[in-house]
Protein backbone atom coordinates (compact mmCIF):
# COMPACT_ATOMS: atom_id res chain seq x y z
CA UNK A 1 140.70 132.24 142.24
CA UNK A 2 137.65 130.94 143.73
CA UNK A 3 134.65 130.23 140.91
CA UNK A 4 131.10 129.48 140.57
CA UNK A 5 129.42 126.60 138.68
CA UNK A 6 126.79 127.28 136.43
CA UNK A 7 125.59 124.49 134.35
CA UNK A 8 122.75 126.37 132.96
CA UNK A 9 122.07 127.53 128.68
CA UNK A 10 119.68 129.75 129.30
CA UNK A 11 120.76 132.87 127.54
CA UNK A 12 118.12 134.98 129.63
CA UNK A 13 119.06 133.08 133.33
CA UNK A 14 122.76 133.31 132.60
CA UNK A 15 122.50 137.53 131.72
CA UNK A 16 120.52 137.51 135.48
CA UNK A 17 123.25 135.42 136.80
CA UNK A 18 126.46 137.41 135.54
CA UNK A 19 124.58 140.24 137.12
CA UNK A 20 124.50 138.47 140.62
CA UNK A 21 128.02 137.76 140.16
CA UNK A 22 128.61 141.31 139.61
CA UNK A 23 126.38 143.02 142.42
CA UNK A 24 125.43 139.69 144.79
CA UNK A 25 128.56 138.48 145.63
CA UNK A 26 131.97 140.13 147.66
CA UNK A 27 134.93 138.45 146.55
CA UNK A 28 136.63 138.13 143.63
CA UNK A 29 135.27 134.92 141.52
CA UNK A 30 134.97 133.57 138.05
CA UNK A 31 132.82 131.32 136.15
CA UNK A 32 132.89 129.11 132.50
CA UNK A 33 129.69 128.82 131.39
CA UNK A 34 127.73 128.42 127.65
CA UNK A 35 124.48 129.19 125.92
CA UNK A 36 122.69 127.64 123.79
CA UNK A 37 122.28 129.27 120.12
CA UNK A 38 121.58 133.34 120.79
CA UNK A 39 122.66 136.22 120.09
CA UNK A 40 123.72 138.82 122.84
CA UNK A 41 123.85 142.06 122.47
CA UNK A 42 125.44 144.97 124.09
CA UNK A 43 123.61 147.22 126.49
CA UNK A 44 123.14 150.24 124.75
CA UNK A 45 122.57 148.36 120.99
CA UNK A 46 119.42 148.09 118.94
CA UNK A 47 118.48 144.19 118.28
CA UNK A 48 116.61 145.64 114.62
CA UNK A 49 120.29 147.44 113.10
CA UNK A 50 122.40 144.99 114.62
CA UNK A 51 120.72 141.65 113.60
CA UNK A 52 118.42 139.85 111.74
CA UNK A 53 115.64 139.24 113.38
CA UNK A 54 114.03 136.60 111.25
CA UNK A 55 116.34 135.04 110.69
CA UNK A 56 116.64 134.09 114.40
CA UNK A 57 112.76 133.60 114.80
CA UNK A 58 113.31 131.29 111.93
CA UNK A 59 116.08 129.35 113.61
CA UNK A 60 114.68 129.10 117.18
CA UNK A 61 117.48 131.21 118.01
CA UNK A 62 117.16 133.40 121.54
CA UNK A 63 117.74 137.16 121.80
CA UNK A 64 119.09 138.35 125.11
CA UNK A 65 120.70 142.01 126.08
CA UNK A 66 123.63 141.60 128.58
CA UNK A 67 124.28 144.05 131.99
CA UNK A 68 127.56 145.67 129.71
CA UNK A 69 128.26 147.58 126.55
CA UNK A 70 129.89 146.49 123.05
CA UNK A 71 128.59 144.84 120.36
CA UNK A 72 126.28 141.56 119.41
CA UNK A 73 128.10 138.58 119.39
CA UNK A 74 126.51 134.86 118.54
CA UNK A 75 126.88 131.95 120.77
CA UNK A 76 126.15 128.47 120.59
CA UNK A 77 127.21 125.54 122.54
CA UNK A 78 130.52 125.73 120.45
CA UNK A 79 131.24 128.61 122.38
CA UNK A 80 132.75 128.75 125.90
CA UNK A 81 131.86 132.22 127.70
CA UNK A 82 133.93 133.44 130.91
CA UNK A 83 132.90 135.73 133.40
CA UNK A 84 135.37 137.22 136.14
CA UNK A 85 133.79 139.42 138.87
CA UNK A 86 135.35 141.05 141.79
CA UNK A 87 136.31 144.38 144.01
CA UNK A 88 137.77 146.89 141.72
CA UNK A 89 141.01 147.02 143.02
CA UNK A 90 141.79 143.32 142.73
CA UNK A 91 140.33 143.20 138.92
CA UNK A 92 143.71 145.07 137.40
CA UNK A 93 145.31 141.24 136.24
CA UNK A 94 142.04 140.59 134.80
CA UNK A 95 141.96 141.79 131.54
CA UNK A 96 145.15 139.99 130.52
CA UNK A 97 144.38 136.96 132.64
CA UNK A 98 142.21 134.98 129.71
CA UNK A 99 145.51 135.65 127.27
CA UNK A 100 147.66 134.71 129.93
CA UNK A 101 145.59 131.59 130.63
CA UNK A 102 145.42 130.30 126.81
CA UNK A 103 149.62 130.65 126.48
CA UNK A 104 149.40 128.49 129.58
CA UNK A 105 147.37 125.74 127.80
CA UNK A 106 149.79 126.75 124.35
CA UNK A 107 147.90 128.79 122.41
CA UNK A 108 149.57 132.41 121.30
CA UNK A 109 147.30 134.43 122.19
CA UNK A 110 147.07 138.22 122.27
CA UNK A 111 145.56 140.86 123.58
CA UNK A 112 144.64 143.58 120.70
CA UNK A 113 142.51 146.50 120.71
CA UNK A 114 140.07 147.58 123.38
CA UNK A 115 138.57 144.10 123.89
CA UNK A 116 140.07 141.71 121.29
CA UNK A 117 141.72 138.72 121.55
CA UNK A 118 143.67 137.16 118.88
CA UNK A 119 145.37 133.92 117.86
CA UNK A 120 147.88 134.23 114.96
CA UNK A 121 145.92 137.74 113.90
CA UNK A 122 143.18 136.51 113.76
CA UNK A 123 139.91 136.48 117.14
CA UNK A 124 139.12 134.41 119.11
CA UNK A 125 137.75 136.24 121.81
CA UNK A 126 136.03 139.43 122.67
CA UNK A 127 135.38 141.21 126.26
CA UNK A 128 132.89 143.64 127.80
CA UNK A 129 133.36 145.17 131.30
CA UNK A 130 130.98 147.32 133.46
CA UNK A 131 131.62 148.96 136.72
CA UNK A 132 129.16 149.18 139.74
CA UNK A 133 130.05 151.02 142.69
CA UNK A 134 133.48 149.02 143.76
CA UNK A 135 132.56 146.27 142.17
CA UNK A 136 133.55 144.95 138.23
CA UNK A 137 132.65 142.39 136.12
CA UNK A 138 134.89 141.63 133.06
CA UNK A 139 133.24 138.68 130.98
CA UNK A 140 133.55 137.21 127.70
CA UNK A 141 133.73 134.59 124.69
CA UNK A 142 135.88 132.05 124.01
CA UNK A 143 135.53 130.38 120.43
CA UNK A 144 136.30 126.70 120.35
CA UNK A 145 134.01 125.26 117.28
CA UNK A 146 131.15 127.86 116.83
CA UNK A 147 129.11 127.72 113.30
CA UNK A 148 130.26 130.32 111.33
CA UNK A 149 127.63 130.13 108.91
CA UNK A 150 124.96 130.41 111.80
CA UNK A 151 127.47 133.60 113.02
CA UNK A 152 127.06 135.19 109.92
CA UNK A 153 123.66 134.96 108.96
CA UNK A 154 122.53 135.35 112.36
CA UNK A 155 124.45 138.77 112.74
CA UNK A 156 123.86 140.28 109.45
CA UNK A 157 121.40 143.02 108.35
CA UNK A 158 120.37 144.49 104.75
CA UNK A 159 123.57 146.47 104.03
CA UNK A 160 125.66 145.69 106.74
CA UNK A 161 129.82 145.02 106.36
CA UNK A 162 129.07 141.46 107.90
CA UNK A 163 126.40 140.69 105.44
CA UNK A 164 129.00 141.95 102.50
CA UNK A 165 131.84 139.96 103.76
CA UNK A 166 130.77 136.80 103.59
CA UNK A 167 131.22 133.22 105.16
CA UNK A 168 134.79 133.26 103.29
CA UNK A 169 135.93 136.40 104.45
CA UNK A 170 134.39 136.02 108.11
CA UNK A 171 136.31 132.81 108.16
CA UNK A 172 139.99 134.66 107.60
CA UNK A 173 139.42 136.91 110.65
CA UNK A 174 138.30 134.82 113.45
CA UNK A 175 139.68 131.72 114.86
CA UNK A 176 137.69 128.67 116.54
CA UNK A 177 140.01 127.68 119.38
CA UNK A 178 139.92 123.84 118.41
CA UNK A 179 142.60 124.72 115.37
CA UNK A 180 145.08 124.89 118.46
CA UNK A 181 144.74 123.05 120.53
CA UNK A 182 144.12 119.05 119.12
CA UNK A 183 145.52 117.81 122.62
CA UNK A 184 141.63 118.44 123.73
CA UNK A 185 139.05 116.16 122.24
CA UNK A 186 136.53 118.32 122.58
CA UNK A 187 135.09 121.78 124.21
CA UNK A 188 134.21 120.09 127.74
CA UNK A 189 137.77 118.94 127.96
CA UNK A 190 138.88 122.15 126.72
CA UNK A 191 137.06 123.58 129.42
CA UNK A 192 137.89 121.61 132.48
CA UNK A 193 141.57 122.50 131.68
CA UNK A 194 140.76 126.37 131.49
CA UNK A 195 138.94 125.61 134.95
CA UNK A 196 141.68 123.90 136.31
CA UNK A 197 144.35 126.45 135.49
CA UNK A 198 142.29 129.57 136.44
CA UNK A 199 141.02 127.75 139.74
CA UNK A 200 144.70 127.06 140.77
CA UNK A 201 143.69 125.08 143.91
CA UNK A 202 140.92 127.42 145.14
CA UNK A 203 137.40 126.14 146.01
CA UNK A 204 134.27 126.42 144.79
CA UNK A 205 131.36 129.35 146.34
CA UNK A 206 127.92 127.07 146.29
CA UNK A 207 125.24 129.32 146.29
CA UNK A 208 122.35 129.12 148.49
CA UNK A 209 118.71 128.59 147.13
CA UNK A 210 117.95 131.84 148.31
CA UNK A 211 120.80 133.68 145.68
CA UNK A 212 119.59 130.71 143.23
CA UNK A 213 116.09 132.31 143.60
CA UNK A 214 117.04 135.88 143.42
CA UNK A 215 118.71 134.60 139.82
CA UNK A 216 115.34 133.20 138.92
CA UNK A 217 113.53 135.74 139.40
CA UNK A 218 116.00 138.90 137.96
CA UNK A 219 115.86 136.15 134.95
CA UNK A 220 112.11 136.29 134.71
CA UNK A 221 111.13 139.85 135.80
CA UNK A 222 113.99 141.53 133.74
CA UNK A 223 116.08 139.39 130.98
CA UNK A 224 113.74 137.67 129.18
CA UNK A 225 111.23 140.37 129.39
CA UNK A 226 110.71 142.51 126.05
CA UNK A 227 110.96 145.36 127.65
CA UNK A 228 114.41 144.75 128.65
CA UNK A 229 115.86 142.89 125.11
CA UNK A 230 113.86 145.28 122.66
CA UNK A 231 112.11 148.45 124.63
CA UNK A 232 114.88 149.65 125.52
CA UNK A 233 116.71 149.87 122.30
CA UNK A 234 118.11 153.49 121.38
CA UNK A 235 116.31 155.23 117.64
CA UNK A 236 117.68 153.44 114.48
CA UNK A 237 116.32 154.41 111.09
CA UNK A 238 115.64 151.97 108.23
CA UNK A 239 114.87 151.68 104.87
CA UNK A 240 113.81 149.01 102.41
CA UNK A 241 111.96 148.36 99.03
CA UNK A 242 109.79 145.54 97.47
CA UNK A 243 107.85 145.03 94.82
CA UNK A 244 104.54 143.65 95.17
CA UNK A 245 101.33 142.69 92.71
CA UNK A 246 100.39 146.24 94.15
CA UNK A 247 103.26 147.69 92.68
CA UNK A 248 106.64 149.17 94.76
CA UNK A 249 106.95 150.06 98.14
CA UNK A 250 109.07 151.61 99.69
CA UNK A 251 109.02 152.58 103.31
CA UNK A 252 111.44 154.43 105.43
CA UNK A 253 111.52 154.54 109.25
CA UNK A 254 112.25 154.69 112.89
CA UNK A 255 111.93 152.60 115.70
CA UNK A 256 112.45 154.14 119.61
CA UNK A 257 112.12 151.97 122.47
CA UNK A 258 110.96 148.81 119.93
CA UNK A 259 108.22 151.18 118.71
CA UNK A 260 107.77 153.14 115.59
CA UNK A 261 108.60 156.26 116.19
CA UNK A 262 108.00 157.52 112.42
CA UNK A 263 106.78 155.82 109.25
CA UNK A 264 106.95 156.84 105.87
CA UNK A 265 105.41 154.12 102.17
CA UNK A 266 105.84 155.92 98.98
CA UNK A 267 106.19 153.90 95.81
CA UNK A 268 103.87 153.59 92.54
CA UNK A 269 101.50 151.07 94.36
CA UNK A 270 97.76 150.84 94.24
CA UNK A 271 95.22 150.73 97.04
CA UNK A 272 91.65 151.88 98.33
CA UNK A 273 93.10 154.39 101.18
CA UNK A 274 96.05 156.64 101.61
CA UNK A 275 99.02 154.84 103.40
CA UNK A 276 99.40 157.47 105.21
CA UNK A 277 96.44 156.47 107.50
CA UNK A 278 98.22 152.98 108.11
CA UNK A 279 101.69 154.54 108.95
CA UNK A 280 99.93 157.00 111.25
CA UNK A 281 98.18 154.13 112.94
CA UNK A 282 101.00 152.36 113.77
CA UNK A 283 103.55 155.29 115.20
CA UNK A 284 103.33 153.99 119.17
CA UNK A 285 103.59 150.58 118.27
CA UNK A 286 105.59 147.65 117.65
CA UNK A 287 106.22 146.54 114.25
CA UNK A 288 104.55 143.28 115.20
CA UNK A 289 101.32 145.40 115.25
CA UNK A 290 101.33 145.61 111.63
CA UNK A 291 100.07 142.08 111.69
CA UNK A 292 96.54 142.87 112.90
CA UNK A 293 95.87 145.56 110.46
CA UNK A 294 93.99 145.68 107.01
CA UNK A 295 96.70 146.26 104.53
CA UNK A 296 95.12 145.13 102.01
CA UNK A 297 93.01 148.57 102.06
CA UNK A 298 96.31 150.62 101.50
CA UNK A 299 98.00 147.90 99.40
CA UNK A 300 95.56 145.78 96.71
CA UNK A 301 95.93 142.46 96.88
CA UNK A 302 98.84 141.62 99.58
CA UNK A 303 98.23 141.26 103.36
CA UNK A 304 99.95 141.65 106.37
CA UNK A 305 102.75 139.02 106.36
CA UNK A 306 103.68 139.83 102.56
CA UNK A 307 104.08 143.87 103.63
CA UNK A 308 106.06 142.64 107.06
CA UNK A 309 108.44 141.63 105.08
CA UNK A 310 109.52 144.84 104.30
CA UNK A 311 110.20 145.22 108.60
C-alpha cells in the first residue's frame, strides 16, 4: 500500500492532516505517525465528562477533537498512531489489516469487540472509522510504552470507572506493545518494521506545498480552535461540593456548547448577595468567565480561583 510521511506531533496539525488523508487524497494510503502528550477525543464527546481538564492544563498536556467518533484516548510519544484512508470499496481488509500486521511481526493479536485490539486479553489498540461520500478513513493507536500513570490521571473525572480503577487495575487490561516484542529496541524501530511490512514495496505519495498548506491552515482555522475542541461539545451535567471558610457549596450544572447552560450553589455558606445573581450571570458563558467575577460578594472571604475549583 502506498503511505504518507508525517513527521509532525502536533496533536491539532495531525487531526487536520488525517482529515486531508480522508477527503484530499484518491487512492488508498496509510500513514504511522505520533503526538506528543494529548488527549483526543471522539467527535461527538464532551472534553468536561470525559477528562480532567486540570489536570492537563497542569501538565502542559494538549486537547484535540478528531474528524471520527468513540471515545478519549491519551497519547504520548510512547504511542504509535496509524491511519489508513482509501475508496470504500477497497477499505474491506482494513479493519483486520493492523491484527494481521502485528502476527506478522509475532505478536498474537486479536481483533475483539467493535474497535478493540487485544494481545493475550488484554488492549493494545483501539480504532475509529468515519465515512465521507466514497471515501473512509479507519485510524488508530498502537501502544508500545505509553505512561500509564499519565493515562490514568489524564482520563479520569470525579466519579468516573477509570478514576475508581486505578493505576493497578488499568495496568491488568491494557498492554504496551514493548512486552512483545524485545527483538525491537525501541518504538522507532518498532515502527520502521510496521512501515516496512504494511508498505510491502509500494512508494511513497509526497505532497505538494500546496496540500501541505491546505493542512496548515484546516489546522489553524478549525483543530486548534476552541470552537472546534470545546464549543461543540454535546450538554453534560455536573455536580460537586467543597467546603470553604464561607461554609459548603455545592453547585450543580450544565454546560452546552462549552457554555453554561444552567447553574445552580446551594449549601450553608455566607455572603453579601444571593448566588443566584452570580449563577444567572454566568448562564451564556464559559466556565473560565467565572474568573473575572466578584465572588467574594456571594461567597465571604474566597475568590475566584478557590470557587473554580469546584468547575
Amino acid at each position: 500500500m502506498k503511505y504518507v510521511m508525517n513527521a509532525s506531533t502536533d496533536p491539532h496539525w495531525n487531526m487536520a492532516h488525517d482529515e486531508f488523508l480522508l477527503d484530499g487524497l484518491r487512492e488508498q494510503v496509510f500513514c504511522l505517525w505520533q503526538n506528543r502528550p494529548s488527549v483526543i477525543i471522539g467527535l461527538n464527546q464532551s472534553p468536561y465528562a470525559e477528562v480532567d481538564l486540570k489536570y492537563l492544563e497542569s501538565r502542559g498536556i494538549v486537547l484535540a477533537r478528531r474528524v471520527t467518533g468513540g471515545g478519549a484516548v491519551y497519547h504520548d510519544l510512547g504511542n504509535l498512531n496509524y491511519s489508513i484512508a482509501g475508496p470504500v470499496a477497497h477499505m474491506e481488509n482494513a479493519y483486520g489489516l493492523m491484527a494481521e500486521t502485528l502476527r506478522s511481526l509475532g505478536v498474537q493479536a486479536e481483533r475483539s469487540g467493535r474497535n478493540d485490539i487485544l494481545v493475550e486479553g488484554r488492549k493494545c489498540s483501539g480504532y475509529a472509522k468515519r465515512l465521507n461520500k466514497d471515501r473512509m478513513i479507519i485510524h488508530g493507536t498502537l501502544m508500545w510504552d505509553v505512561n500509564l500513570d499519565t493515562l490514568t490521571k489524564a482520563l479520569s473525572v470525579p466519579g468516573s470507572k477509570l478514576q475508581a480503577a486505578g493505576i493497578a487495575s488499568v495496568r491488568s487490561r491494557v498492554a504496551n506493545l514493548k512486552e512483545y516484542l524485545p527483538q525491537f529496541p525501541d518504538i522507532r524501530a518498532f515502527r520502521d518494521a510496521l512501515q516496512e511490512k504494511l508498505a510491502d514495496g509500494s512508494p511513497e505519495i509526497l505532497l505538494t506545498q500546496e496540500q501541505i498548506s491546505s493542512i496548515n491552515q484546516m489546522a489553524d482555522s478549525k483543530f486548534s480552535t476552541w470552537e472546534w475542541n470545546f464549543g461543540r461539545s454535546p450538554s453534560a451535567t455536573f455536580a460537586a461540593s467543597r467546603k470553604f471558610s464561607c461554609g459548603t457549596v455545592q453547585v450543580r450544572y450544565t454546560l452546552r456548547h462549552g457554555v453554561f447552560e444552567s447553574l445552580h450553589f446551594s449549601g450553608d455558606f455566607i455572603g453579601n448577595r444571593p448566588a443566584e445573581q452570580l449563577a444567572a450571570s454566568l448562564i451564556g458563558q464559559k466556565p473560565e468567565a467565572l474568573r473575572n467575577r466578584p465572588v467574594s460578594d456571594f461567597f465571604d472571604g474566597i475568590g475566584p480561583e478557590e470557587l473554580a475549583s469546584l468547575f
